[in-house]
PDB file of N, CA and C in Angstrom:
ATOM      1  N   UNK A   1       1.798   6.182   8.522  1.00  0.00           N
ATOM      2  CA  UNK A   1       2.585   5.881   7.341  1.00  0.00           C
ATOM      3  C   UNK A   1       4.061   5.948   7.745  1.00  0.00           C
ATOM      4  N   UNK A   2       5.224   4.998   7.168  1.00  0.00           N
ATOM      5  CA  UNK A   2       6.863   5.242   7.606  1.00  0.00           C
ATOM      6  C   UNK A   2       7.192   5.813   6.647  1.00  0.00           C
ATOM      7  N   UNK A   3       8.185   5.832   7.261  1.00  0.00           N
ATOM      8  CA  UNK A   3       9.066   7.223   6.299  1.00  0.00           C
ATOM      9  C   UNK A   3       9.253   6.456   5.345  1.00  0.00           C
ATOM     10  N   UNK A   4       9.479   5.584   4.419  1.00  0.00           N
ATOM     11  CA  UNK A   4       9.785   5.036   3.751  1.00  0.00           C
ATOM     12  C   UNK A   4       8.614   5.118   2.372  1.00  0.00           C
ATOM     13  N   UNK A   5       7.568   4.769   3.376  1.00  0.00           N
ATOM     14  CA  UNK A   5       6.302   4.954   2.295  1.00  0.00           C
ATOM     15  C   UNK A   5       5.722   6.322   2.065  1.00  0.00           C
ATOM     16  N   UNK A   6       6.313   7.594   3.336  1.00  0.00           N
ATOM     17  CA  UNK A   6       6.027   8.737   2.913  1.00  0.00           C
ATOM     18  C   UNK A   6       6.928   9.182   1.563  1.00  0.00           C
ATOM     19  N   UNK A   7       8.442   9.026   1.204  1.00  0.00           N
ATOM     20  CA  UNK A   7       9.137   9.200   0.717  1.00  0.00           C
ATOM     21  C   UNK A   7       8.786   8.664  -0.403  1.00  0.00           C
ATOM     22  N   UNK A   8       8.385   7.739  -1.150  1.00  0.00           N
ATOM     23  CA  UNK A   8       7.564   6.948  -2.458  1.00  0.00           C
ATOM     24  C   UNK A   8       6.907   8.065  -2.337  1.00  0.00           C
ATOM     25  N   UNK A   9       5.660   8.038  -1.718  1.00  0.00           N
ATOM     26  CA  UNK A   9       4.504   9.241  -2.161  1.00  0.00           C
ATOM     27  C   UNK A   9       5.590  10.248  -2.812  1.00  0.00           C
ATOM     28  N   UNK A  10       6.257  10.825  -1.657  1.00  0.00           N
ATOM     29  CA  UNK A  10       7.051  12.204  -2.373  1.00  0.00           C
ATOM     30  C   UNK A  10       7.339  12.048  -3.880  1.00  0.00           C
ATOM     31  N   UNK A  11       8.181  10.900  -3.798  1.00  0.00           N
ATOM     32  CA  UNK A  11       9.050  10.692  -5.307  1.00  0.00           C
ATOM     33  C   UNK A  11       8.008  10.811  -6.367  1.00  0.00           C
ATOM     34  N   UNK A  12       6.576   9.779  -6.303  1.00  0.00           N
ATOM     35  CA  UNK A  12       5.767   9.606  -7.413  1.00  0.00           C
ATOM     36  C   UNK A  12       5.635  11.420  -7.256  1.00  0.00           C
ATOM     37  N   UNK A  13       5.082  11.681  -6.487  1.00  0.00           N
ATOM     38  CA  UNK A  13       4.641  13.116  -6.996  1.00  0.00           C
ATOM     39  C   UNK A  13       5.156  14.190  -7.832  1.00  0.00           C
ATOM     40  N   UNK A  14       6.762  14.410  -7.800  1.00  0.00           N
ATOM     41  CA  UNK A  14       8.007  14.593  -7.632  1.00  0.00           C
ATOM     42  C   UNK A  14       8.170  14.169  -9.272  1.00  0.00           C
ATOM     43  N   UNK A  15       7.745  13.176  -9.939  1.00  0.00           N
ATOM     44  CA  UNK A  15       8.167  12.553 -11.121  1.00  0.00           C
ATOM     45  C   UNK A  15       7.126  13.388 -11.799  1.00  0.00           C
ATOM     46  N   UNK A  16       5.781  13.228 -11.182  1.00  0.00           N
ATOM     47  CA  UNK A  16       4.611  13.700 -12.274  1.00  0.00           C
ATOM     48  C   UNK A  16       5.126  14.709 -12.907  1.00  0.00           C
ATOM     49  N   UNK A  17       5.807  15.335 -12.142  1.00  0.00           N
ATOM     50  CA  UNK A  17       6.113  16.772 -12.451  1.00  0.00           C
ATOM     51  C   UNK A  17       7.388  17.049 -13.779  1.00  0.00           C
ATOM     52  N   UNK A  18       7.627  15.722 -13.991  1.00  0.00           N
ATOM     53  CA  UNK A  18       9.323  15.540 -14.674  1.00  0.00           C
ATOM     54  C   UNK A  18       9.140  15.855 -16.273  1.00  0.00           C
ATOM     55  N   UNK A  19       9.573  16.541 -17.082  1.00  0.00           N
ATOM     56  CA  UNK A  19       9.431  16.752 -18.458  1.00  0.00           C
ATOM     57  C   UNK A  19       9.912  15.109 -19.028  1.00  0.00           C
ATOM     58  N   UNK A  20       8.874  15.304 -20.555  1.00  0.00           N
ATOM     59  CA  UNK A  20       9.197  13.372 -20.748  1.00  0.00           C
ATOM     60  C   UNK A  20      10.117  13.127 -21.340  1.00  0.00           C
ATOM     61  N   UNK A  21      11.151  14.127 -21.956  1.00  0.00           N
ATOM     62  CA  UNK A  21      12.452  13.749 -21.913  1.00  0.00           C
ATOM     63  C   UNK A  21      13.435  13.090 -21.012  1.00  0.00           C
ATOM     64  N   UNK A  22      13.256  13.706 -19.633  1.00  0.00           N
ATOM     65  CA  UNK A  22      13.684  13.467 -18.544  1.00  0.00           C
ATOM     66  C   UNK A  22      13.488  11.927 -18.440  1.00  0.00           C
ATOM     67  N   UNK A  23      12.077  11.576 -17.823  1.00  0.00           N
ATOM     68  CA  UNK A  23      11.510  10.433 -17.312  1.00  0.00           C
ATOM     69  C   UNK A  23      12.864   9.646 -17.567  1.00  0.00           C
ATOM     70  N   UNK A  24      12.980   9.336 -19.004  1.00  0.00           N
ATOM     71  CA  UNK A  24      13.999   8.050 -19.900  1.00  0.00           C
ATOM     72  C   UNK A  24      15.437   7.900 -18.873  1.00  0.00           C
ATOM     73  N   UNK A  25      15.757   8.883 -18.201  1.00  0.00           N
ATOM     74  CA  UNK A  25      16.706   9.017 -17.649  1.00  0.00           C
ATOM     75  C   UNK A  25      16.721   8.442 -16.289  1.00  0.00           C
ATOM     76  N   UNK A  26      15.770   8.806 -15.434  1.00  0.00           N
ATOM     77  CA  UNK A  26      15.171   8.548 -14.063  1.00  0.00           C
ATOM     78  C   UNK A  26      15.150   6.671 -14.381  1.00  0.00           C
ATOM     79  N   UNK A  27      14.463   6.604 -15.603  1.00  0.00           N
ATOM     80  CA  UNK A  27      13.677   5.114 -15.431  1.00  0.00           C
ATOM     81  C   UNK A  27      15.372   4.231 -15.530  1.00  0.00           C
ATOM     82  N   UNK A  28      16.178   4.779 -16.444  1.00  0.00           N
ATOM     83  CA  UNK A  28      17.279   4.031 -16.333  1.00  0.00           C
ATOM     84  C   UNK A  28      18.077   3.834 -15.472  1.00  0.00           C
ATOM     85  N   UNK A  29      18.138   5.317 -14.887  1.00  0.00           N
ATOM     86  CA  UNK A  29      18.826   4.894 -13.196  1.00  0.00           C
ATOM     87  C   UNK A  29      18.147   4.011 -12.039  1.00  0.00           C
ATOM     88  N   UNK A  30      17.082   3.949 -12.108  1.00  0.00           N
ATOM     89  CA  UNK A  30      16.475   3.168 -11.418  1.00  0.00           C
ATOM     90  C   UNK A  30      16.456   1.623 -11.999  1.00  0.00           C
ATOM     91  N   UNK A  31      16.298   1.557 -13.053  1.00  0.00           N
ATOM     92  CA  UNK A  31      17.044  -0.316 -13.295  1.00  0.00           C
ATOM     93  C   UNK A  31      17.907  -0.431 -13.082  1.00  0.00           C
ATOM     94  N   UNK A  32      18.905   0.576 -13.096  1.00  0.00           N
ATOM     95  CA  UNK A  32      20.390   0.504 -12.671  1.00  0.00           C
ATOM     96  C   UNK A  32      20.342  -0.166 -10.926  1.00  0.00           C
ATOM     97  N   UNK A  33      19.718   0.677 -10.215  1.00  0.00           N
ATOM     98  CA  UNK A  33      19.714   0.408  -8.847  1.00  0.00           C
ATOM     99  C   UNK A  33      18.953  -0.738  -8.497  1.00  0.00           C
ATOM    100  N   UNK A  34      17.789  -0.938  -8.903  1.00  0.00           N
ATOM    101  CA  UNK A  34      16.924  -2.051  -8.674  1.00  0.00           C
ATOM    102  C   UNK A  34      17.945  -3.375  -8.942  1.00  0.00           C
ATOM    103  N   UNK A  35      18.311  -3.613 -10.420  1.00  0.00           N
ATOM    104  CA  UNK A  35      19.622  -4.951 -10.523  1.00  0.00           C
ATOM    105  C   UNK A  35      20.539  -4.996  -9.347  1.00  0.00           C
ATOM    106  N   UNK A  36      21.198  -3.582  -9.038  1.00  0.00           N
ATOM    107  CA  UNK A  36      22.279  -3.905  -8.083  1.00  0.00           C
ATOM    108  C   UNK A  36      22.037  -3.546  -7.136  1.00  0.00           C
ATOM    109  N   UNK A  37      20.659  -3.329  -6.041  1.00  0.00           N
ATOM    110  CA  UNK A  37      20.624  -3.006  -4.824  1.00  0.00           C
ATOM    111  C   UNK A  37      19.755  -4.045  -4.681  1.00  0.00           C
ATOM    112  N   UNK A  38      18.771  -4.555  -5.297  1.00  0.00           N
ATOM    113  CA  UNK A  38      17.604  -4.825  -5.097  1.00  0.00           C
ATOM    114  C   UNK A  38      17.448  -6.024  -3.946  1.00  0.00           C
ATOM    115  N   UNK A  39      16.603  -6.161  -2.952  1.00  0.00           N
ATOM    116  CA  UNK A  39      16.400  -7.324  -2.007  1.00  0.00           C
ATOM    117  C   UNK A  39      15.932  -8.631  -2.159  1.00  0.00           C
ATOM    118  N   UNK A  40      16.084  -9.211  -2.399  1.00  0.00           N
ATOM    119  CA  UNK A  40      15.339 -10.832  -2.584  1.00  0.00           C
ATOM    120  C   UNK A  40      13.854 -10.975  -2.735  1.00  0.00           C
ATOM    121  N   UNK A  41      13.373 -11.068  -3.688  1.00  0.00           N
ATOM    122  CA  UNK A  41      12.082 -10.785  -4.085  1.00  0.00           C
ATOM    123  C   UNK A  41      11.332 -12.596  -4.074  1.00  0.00           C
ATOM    124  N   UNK A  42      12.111 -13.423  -3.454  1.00  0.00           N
ATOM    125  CA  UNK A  42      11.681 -14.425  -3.113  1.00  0.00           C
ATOM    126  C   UNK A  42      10.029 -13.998  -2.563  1.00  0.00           C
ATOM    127  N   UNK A  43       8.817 -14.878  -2.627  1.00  0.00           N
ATOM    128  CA  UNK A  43       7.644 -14.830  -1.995  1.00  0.00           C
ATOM    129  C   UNK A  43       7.924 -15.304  -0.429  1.00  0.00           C
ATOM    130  N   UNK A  44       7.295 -14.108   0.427  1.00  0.00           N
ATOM    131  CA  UNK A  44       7.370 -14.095   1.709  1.00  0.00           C
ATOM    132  C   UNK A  44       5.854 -14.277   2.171  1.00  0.00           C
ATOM    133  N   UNK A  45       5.683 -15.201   3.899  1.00  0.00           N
ATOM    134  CA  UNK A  45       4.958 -15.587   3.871  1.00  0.00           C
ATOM    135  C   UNK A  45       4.203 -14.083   5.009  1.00  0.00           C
ATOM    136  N   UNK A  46       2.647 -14.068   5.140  1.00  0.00           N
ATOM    137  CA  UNK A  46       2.169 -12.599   5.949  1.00  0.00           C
ATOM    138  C   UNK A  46       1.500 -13.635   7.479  1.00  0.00           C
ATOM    139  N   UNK A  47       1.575 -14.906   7.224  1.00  0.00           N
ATOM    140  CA  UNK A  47       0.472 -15.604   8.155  1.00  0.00           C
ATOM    141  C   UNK A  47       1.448 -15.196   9.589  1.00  0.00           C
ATOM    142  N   UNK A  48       0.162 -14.644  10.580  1.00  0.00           N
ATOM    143  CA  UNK A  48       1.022 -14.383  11.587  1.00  0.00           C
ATOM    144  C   UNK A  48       1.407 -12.438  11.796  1.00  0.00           C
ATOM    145  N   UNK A  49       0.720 -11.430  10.731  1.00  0.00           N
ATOM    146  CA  UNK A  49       0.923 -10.187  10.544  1.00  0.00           C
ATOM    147  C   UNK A  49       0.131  -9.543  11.514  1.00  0.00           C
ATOM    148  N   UNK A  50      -1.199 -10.464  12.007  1.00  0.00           N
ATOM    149  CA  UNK A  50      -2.149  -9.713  12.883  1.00  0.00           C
ATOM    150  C   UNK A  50      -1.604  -9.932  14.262  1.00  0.00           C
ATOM    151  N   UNK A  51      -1.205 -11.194  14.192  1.00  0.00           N
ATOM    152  CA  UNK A  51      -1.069 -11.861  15.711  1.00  0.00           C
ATOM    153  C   UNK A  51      -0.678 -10.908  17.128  1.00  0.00           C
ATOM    154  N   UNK A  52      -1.876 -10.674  17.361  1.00  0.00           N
ATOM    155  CA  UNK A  52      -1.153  -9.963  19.067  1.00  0.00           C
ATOM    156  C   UNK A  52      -1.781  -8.468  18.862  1.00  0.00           C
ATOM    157  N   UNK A  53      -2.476  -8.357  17.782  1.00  0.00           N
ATOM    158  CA  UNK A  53      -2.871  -7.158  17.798  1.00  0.00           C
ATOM    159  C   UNK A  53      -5.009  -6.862  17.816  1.00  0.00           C
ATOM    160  N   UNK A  54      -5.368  -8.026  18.976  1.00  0.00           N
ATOM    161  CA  UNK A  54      -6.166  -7.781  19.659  1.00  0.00           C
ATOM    162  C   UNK A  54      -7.650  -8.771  18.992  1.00  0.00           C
ATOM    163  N   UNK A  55      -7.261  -8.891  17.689  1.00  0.00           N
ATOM    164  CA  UNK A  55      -8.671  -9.771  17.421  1.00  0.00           C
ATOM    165  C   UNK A  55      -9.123 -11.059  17.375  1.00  0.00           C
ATOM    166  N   UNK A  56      -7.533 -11.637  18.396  1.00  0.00           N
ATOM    167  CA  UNK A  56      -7.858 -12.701  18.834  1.00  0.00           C
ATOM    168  C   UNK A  56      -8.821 -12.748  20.342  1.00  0.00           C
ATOM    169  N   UNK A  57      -9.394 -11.602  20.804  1.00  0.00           N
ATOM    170  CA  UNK A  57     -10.684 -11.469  21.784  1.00  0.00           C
ATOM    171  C   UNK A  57     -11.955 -11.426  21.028  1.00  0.00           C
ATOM    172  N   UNK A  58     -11.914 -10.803  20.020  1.00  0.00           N
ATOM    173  CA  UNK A  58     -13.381 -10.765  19.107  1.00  0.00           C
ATOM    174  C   UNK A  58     -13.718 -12.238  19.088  1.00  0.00           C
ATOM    175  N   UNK A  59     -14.946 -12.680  20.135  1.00  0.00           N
ATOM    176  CA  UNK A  59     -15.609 -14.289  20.038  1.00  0.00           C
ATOM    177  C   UNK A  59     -15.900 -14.785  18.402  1.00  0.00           C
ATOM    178  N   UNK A  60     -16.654 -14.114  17.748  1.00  0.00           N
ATOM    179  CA  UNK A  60     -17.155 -14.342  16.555  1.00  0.00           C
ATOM    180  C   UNK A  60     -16.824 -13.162  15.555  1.00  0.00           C
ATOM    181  N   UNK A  61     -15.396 -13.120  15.007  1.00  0.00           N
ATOM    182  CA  UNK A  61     -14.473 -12.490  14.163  1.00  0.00           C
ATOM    183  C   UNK A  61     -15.612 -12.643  12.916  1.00  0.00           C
ATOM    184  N   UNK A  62     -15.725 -13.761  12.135  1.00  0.00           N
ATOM    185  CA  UNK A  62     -16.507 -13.322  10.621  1.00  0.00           C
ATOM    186  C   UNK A  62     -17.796 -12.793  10.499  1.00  0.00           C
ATOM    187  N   UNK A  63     -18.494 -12.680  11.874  1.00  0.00           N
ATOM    188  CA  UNK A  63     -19.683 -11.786  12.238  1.00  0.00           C
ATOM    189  C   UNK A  63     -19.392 -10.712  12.543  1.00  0.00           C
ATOM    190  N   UNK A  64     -17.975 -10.300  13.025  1.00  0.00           N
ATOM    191  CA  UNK A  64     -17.582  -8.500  13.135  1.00  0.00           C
ATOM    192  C   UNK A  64     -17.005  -8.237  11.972  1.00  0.00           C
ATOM    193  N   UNK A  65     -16.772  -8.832  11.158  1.00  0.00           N
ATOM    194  CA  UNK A  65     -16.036  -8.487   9.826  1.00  0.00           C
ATOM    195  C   UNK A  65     -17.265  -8.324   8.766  1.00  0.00           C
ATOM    196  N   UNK A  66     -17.906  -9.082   8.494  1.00  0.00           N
ATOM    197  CA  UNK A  66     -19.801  -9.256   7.826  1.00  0.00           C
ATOM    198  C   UNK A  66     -19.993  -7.811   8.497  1.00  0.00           C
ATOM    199  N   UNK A  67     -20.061  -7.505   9.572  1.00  0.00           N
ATOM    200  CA  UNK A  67     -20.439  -6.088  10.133  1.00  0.00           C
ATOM    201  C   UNK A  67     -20.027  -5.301   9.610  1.00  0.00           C
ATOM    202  N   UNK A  68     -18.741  -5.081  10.100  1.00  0.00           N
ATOM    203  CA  UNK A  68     -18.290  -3.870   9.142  1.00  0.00           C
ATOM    204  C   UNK A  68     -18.080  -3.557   7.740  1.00  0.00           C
ATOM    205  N   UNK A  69     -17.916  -4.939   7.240  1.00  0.00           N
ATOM    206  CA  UNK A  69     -18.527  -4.773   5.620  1.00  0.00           C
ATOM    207  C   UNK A  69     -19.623  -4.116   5.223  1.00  0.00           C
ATOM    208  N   UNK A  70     -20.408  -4.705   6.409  1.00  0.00           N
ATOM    209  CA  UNK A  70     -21.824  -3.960   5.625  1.00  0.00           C
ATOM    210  C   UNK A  70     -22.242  -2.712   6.232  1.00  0.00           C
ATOM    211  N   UNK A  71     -21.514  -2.070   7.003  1.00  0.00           N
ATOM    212  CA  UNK A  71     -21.453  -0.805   7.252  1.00  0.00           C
ATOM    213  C   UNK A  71     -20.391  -0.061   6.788  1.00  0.00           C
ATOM    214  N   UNK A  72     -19.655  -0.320   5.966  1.00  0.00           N
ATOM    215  CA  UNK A  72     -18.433   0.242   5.316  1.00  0.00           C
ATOM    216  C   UNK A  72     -19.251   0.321   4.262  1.00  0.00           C
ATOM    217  N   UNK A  73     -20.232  -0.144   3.353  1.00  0.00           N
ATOM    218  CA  UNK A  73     -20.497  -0.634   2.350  1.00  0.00           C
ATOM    219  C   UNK A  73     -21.715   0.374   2.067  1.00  0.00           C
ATOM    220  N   UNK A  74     -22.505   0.536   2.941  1.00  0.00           N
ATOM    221  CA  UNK A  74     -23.463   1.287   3.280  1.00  0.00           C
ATOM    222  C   UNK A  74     -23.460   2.977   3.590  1.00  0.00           C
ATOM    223  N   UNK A  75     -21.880   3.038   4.017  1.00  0.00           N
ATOM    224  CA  UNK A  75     -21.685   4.737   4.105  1.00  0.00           C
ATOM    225  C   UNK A  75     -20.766   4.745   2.738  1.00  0.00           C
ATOM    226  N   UNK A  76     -20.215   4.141   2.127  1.00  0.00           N
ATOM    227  CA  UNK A  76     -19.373   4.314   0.360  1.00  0.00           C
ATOM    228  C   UNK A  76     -20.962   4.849  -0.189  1.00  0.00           C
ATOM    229  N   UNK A  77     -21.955   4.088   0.126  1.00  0.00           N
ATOM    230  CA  UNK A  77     -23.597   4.021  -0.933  1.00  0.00           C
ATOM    231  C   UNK A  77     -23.715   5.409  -0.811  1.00  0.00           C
ATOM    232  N   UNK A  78     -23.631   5.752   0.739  1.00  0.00           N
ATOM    233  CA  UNK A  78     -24.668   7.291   0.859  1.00  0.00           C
ATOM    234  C   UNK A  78     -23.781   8.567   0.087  1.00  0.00           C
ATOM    235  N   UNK A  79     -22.662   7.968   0.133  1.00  0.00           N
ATOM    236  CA  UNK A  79     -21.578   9.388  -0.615  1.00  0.00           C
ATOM    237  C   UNK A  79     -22.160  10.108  -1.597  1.00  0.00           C
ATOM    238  N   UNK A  80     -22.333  10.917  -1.445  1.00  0.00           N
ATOM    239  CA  UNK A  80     -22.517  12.072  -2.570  1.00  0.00           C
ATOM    240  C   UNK A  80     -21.591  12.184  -3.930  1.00  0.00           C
ATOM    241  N   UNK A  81     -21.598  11.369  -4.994  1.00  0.00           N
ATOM    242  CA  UNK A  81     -20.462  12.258  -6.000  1.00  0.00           C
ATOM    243  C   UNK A  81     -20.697  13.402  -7.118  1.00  0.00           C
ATOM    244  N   UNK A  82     -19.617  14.209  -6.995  1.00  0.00           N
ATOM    245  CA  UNK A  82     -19.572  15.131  -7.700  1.00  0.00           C
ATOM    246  C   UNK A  82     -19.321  15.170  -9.023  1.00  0.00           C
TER     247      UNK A  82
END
């Protein structure tokens, strides 16, 4: 995880905790910042996110993926819930 996305976790957690008077306050500073910091929320494209990170050797990719579906799928089944 980056620091970036550890730091979100923190914050949400961090808020749960906020009396709901408060919240109204937090939420406004944060539209405040979001309008005037915020990054270009234009749609960005992901094609190209895997590339180079090895599963272009897997011969038959949608037969190892079918695989692990159905063994991902199969240990969620056996879980025990409480």
């Amino acid at each position: 995880m980056n620091a970036a996305a550890i730091k979100r976790t923190e914050l949400l957690s961090e808020l749960a905790l906020l009396p709901e008077e408060d919240l109204d306050r937090v939420y406004a500073l944060i539209a405040i910042l979001v309008r005037t910091k915020a990054p270009d929320r234009s749609s960005r494209s992901l094609r190209g996110i895997w590339k180079g990170k090895g599963f272009e050797r897997i011969e038959d990719l949608e037969t190892a993926l079918k695989e692990a579906r159905h063994e991902l799928g199969a240990a969620i089944l056996k879980r025990r819930i409480r």
